[in-house]
Protein backbone atom coordinates (compact mmCIF):
# COMPACT_ATOMS: atom_id res chain seq x y z
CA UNK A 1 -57.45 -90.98 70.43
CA UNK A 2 -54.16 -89.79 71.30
CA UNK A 3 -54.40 -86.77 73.61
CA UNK A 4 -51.40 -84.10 74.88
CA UNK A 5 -51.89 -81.72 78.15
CA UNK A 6 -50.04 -78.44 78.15
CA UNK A 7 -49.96 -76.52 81.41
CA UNK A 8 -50.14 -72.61 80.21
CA UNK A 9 -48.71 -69.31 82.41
CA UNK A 10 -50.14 -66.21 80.98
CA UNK A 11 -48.92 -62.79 81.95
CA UNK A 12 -50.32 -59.12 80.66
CA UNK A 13 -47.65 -56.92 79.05
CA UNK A 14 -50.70 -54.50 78.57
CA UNK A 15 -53.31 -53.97 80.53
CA UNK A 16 -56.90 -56.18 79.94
CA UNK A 17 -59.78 -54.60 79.06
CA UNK A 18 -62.80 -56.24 80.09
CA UNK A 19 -65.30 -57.99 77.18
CA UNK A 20 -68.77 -58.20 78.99
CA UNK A 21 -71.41 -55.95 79.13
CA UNK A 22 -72.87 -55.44 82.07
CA UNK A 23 -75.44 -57.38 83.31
CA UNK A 24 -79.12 -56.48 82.03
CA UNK A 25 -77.67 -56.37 78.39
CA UNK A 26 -75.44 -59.99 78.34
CA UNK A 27 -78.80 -61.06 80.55
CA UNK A 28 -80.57 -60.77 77.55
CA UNK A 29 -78.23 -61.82 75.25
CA UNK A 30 -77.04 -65.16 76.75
CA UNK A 31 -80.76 -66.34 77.20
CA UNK A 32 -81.04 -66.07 73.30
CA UNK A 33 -78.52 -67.67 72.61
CA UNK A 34 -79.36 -70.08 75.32
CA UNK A 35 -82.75 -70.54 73.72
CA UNK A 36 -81.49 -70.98 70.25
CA UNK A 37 -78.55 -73.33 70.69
CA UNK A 38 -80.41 -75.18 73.32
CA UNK A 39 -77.53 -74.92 76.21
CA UNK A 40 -77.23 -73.79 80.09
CA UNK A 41 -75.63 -70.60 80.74
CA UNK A 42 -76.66 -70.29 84.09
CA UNK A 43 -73.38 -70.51 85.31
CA UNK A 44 -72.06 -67.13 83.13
CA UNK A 45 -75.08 -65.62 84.63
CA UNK A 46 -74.18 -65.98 88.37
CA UNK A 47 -70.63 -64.47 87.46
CA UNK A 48 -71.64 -61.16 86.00
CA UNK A 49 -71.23 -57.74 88.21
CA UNK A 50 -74.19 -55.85 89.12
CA UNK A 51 -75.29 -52.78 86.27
CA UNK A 52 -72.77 -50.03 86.19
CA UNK A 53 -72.92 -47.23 83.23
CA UNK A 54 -74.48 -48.68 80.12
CA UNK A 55 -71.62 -49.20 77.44
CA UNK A 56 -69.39 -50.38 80.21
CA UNK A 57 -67.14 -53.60 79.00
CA UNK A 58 -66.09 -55.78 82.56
CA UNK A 59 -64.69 -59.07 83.62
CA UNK A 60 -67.00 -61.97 85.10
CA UNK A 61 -66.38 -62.04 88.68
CA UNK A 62 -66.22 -65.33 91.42
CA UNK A 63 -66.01 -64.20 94.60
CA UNK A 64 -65.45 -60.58 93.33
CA UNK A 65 -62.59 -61.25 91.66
CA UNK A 66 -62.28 -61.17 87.63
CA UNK A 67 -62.54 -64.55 85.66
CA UNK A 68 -61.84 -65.54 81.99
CA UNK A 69 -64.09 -68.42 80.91
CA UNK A 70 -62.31 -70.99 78.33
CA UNK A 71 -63.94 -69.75 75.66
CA UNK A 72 -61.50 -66.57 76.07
CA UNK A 73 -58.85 -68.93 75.66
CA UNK A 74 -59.66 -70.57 73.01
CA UNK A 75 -61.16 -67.85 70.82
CA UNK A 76 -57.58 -65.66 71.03
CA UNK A 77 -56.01 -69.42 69.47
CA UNK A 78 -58.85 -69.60 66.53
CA UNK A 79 -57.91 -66.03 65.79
CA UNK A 80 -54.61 -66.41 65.68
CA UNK A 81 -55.34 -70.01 64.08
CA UNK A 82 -57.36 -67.70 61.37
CA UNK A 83 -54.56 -65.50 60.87
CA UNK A 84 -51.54 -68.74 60.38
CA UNK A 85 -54.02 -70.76 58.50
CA UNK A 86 -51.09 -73.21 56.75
CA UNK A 87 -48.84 -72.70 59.26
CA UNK A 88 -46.49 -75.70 59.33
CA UNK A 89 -48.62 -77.06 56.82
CA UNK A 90 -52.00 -77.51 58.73
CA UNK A 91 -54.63 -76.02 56.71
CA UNK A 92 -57.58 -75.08 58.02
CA UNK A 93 -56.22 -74.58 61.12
CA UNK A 94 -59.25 -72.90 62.69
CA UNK A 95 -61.24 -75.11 62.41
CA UNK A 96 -59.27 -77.72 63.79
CA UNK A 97 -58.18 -75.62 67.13
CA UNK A 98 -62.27 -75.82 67.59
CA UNK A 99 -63.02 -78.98 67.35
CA UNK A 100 -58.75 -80.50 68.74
CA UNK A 101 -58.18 -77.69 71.66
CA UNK A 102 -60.06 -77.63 74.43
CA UNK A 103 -58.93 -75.35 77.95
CA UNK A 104 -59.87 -76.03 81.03
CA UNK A 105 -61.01 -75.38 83.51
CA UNK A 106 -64.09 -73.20 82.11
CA UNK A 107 -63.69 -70.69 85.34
CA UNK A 108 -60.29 -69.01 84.66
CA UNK A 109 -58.76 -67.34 87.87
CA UNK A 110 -57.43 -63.72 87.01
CA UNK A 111 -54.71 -62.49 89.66
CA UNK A 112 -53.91 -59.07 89.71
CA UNK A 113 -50.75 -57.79 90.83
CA UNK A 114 -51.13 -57.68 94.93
CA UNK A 115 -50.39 -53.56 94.67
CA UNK A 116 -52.73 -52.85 92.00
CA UNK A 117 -56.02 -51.40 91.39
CA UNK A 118 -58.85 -51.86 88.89
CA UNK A 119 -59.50 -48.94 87.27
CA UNK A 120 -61.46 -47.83 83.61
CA UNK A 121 -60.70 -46.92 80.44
CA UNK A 122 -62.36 -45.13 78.25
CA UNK A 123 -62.21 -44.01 74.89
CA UNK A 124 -63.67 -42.71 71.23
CA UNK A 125 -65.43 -45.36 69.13
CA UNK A 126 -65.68 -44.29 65.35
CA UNK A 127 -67.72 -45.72 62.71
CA UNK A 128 -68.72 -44.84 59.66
CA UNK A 129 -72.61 -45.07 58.72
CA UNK A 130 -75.07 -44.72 56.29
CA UNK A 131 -75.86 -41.47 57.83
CA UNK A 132 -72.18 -40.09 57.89
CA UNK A 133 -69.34 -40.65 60.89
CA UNK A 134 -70.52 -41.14 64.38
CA UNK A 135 -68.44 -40.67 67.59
CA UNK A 136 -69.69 -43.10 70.56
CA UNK A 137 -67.78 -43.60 74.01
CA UNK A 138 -66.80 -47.15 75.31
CA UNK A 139 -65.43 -47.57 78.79
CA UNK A 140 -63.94 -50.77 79.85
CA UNK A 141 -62.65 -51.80 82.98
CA UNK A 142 -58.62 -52.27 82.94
CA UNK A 143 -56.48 -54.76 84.83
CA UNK A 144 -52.87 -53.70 84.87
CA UNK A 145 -50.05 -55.44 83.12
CA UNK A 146 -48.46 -57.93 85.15
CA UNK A 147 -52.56 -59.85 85.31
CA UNK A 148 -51.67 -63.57 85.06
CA UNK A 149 -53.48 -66.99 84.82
CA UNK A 150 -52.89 -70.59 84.65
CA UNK A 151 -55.22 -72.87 82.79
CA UNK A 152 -54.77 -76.30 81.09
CA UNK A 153 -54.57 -77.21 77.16
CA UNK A 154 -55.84 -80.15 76.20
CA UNK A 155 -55.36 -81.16 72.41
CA UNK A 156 -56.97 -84.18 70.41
CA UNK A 157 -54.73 -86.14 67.89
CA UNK A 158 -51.26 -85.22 66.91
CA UNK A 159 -52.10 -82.34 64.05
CA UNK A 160 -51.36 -79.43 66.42
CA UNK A 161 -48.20 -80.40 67.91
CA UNK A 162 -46.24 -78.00 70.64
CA UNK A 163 -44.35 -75.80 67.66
CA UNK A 164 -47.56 -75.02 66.11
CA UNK A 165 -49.21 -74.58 69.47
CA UNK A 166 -46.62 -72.26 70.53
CA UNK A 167 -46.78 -70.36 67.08
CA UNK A 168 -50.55 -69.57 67.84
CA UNK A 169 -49.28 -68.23 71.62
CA UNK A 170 -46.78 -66.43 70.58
CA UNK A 171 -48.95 -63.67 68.53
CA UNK A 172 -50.12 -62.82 72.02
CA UNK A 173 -46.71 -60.41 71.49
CA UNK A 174 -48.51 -58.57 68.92
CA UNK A 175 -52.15 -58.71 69.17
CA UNK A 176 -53.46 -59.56 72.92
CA UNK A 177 -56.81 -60.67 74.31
CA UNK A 178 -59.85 -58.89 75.28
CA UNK A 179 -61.40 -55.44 74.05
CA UNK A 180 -59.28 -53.06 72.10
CA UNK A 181 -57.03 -55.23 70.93
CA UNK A 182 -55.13 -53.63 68.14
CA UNK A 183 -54.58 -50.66 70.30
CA UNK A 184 -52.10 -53.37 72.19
CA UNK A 185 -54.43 -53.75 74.94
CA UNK A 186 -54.15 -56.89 76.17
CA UNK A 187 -50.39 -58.61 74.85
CA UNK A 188 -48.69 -61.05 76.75
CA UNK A 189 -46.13 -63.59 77.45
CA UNK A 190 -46.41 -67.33 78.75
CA UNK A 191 -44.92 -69.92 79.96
CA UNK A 192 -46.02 -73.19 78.33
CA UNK A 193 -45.26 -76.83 79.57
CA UNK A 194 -46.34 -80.60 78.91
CA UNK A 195 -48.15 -81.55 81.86
């Protein structure tokens, strides 16, 4: 099977909220899913901070410093796959990111500008219910633009080429990664390259 490897730069525009509760809660949660889709998530375990306020959103941390895992990655390219379905005439294109692009490696190094600090966010969440509108408050930790990574794309066959690859990427310009995205948390540039 014919097989292309993209070397990807990454760099916030916005700050990056942080996706993962804290630690008792995605406990819980990730041995469920664990249990039910009969897989090891040790390793997401080990990387999770110690409990801060309940409702808090954070980053996985090696070594106490934030991580993405792949999965990141590749979930901001099946949403913006979602969104482009068609796109130069590749239907179903969400479906085939999932099962043709693959990231690695799964631990994704977040670097933070040298003269920055992680700080938190926090903000109004409003819903309505069956029992009328409800106000809740989600805080998040925030990396500050300028965050960057490097990872490796990996993609099977020749149906996503690099136009439509870099079509997915560049909606990262409009509609980032991580929590509170259409606020414009999260945008960002890159740099992509055949390895």
């Amino acid at each position: 099977m014919e097989k292309t490897h993209y070397k990807l730069k990454v760099t916030m525009t916005e700050p990056l909220l942080g996706t993962q509760t804290v630690k008792d809660v995605a406990i819980e949660y990730l041995q469920s899913k664990a249990r039910d889709l009969g897989i090891d998530v040790s390793d997401e375990q080990e990387t999770l901070p110690e409990m801060l306020e309940r409702g808090t959103t954070v980053f996985h941390k090696l070594d106490d410093k934030p991580i993405y895992y792949d999965y990141h990655v590749r979930g901001f390219l099946k949403e913006s796959g979602r969104l482009q379905n068609g796109a130069r005439g590749v239907k179903n294109l969400r479906n085939k990111i999932d099962n043709m692009v693959f990231i690695r490696p799964r631990r994704i190094a977040l670097h933070v500008p040298s003269d920055a600090t992680v700080e938190y966010l926090e903000r109004p969440l409003r819903a309505e219910t069956a029992q009328g509108p409800r106000v809740a408050l989600a805080r998040s930790e925030m990396l500050p633009l300028g965050t960057w990574f490097e990872c490796e794309v990996e993609v099977l066959g020749s149906t996503i080429g690099e136009d439509l690859l870099r079509d997915l990427l560049d909606y990262g310009a409009y509609k980032g990664m991580g929590q509170w995205r259409n606020a414009s948390y999260g945008r960002f540039t890159y740099e992509l390259e055949k390895a």
